[in-house]
Protein backbone atom coordinates (compact mmCIF):
# COMPACT_ATOMS: atom_id res chain seq x y z
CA UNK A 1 -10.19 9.83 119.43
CA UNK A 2 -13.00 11.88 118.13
CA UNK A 3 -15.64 10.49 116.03
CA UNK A 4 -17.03 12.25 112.80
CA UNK A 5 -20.02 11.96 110.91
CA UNK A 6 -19.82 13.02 106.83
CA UNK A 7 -23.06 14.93 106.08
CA UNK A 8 -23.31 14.36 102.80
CA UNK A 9 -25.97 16.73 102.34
CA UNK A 10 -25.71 19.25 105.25
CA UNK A 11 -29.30 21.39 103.74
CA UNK A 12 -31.09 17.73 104.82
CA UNK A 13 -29.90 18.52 108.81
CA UNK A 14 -29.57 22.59 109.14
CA UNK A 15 -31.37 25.52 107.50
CA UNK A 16 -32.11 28.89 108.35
CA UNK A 17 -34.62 31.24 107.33
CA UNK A 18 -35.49 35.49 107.50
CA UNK A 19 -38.68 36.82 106.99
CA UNK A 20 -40.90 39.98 107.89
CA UNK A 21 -43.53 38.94 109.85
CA UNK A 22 -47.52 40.16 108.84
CA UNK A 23 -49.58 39.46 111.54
CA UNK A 24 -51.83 37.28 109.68
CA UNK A 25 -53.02 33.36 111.76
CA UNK A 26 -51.51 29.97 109.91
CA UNK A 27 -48.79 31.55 108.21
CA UNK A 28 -46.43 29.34 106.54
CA UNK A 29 -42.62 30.07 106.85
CA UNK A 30 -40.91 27.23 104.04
CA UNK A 31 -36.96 26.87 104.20
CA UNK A 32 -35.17 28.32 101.69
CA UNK A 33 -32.84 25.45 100.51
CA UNK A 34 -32.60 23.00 97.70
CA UNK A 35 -33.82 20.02 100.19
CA UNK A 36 -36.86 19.63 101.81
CA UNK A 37 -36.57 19.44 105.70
CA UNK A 38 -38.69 19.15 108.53
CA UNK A 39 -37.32 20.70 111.67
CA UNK A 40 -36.89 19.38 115.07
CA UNK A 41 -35.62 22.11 116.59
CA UNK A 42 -36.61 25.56 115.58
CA UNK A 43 -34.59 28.84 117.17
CA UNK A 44 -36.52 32.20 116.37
CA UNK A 45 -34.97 35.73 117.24
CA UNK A 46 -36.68 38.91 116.66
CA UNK A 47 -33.85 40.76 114.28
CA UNK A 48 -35.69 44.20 114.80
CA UNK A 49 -37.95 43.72 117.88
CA UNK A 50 -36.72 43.02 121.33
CA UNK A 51 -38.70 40.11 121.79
CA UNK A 52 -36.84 36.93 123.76
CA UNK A 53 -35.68 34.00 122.11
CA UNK A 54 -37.69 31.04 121.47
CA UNK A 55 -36.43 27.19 120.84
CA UNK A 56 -39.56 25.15 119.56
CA UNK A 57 -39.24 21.60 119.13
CA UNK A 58 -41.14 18.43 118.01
CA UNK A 59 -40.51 16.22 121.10
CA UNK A 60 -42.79 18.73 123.34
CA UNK A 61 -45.08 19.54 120.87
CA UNK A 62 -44.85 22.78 118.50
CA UNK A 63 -46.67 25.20 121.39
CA UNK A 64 -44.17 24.67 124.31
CA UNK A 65 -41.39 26.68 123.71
CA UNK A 66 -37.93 27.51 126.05
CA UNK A 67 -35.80 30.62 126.04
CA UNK A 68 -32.39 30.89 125.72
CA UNK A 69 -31.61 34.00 127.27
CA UNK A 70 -33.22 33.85 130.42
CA UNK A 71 -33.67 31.18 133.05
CA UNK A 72 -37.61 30.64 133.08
CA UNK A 73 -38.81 27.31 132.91
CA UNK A 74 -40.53 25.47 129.19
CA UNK A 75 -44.10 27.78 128.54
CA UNK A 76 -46.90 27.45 125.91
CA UNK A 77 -47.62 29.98 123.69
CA UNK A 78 -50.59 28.73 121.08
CA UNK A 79 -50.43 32.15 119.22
CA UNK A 80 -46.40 31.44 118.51
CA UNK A 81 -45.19 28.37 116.29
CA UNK A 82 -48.32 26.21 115.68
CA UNK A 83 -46.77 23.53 113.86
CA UNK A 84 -43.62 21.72 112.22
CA UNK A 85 -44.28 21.13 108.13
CA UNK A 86 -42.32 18.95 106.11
CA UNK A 87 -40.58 22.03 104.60
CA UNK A 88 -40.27 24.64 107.73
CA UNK A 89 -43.05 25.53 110.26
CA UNK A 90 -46.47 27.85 110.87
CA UNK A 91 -46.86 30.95 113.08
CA UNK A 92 -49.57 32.30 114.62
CA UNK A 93 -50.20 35.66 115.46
CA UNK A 94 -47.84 35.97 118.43
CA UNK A 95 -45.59 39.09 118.73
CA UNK A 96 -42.54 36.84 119.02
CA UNK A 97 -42.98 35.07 115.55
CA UNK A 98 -44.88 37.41 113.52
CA UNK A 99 -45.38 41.13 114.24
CA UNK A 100 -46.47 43.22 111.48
CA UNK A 101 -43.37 44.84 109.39
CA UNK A 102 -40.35 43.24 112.23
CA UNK A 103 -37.82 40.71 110.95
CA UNK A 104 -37.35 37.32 112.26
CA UNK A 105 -34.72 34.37 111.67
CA UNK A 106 -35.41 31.00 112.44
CA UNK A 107 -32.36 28.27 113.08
CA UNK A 108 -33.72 24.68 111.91
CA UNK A 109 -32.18 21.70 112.90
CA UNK A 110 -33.28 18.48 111.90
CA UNK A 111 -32.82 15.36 114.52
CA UNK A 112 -30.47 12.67 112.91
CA UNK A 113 -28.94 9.64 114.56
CA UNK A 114 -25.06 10.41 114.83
CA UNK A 115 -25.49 14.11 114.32
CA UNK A 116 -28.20 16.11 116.62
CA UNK A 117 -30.22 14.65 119.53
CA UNK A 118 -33.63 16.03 121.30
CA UNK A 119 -33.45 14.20 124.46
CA UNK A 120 -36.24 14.61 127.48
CA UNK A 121 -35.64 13.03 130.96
CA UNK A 122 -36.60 13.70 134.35
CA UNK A 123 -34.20 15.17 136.93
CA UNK A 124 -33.28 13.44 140.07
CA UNK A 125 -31.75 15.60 142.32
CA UNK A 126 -28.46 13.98 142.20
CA UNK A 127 -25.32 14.67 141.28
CA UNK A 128 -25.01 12.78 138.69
CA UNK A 129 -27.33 11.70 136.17
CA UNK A 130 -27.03 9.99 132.76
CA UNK A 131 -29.24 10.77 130.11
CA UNK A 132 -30.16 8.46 127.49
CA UNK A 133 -29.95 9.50 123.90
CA UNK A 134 -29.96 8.78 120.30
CA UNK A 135 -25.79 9.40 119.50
CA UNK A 136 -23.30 7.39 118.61
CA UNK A 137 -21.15 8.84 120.46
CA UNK A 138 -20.53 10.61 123.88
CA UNK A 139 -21.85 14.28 123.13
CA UNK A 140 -19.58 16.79 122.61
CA UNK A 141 -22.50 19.85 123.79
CA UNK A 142 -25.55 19.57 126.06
CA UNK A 143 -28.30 22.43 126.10
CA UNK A 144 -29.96 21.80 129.21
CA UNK A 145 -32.97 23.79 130.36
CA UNK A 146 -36.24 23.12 132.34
């Protein structure tokens, strides 16, 4: 039997944001809905460049940074998302966040015990590991990347 969490207030977990990027160091991206958030997990896309994508999130550290949509291994990128703020995120001056005149949109999850998990662990070379997280339940999706 499945189990099923009731978000009462789904803005509090999930938000997503577009903007036009300027170029400009610090620049503060807030989310656009009625609740403040703080993302975990943040999932830009270039909508007009051909930049890759980036997933940010808080357990690394806002500079470390996996994509998606190839199969390289976690990098840092300084100039990219410089920080998580208790209503979205900053960018620096990185082509993949924030090129002058391009469109982005960021995917913001927020971690929440029951709902969304960030889990790190160390690989073992078996076949078959189990990872520890923060569910209460078995999940029913894994990202896994190194």
């Amino acid at each position: 039997m499945a189990v099923y969490t009731t978000i009462d207030d789904p803005e509090a977990y999930f938000q997503t944001v577009i903007w036009t990027g300027n170029g400009s160091d610090d620049r503060a991206i807030t989310l656009p809905g009625d609740t403040n958030m703080q993302p975990d997990l943040v999932w830009v896309k270039g909508r007009t460049d051909t930049y890759r994508n980036a997933l940010f999130d808080a357990a690394r550290g806002a500079t470390k940074y996996v994509e998606s949509d190839t199969n390289t291994a976690e990098q840092t990128g300084a100039t990219f998302l410089k920080s998580f703020t208790s209503d979205g995120f900053t960018l620096g001056t990185g082509g993949r966040v924030n090129t002058n005149t391009e469109t982005y949109v960021a995917m913001c999850w927020k971690e929440a015990s029951g709902i969304f998990d960030i889990a790190l662990y160390t690989g073992t070379d078996e076949t078959s590991h189990t990872v520890a997280h923060n569910l209460s339940a078995i999940p029913h999706m894994m990202w896994v990347k190194s």
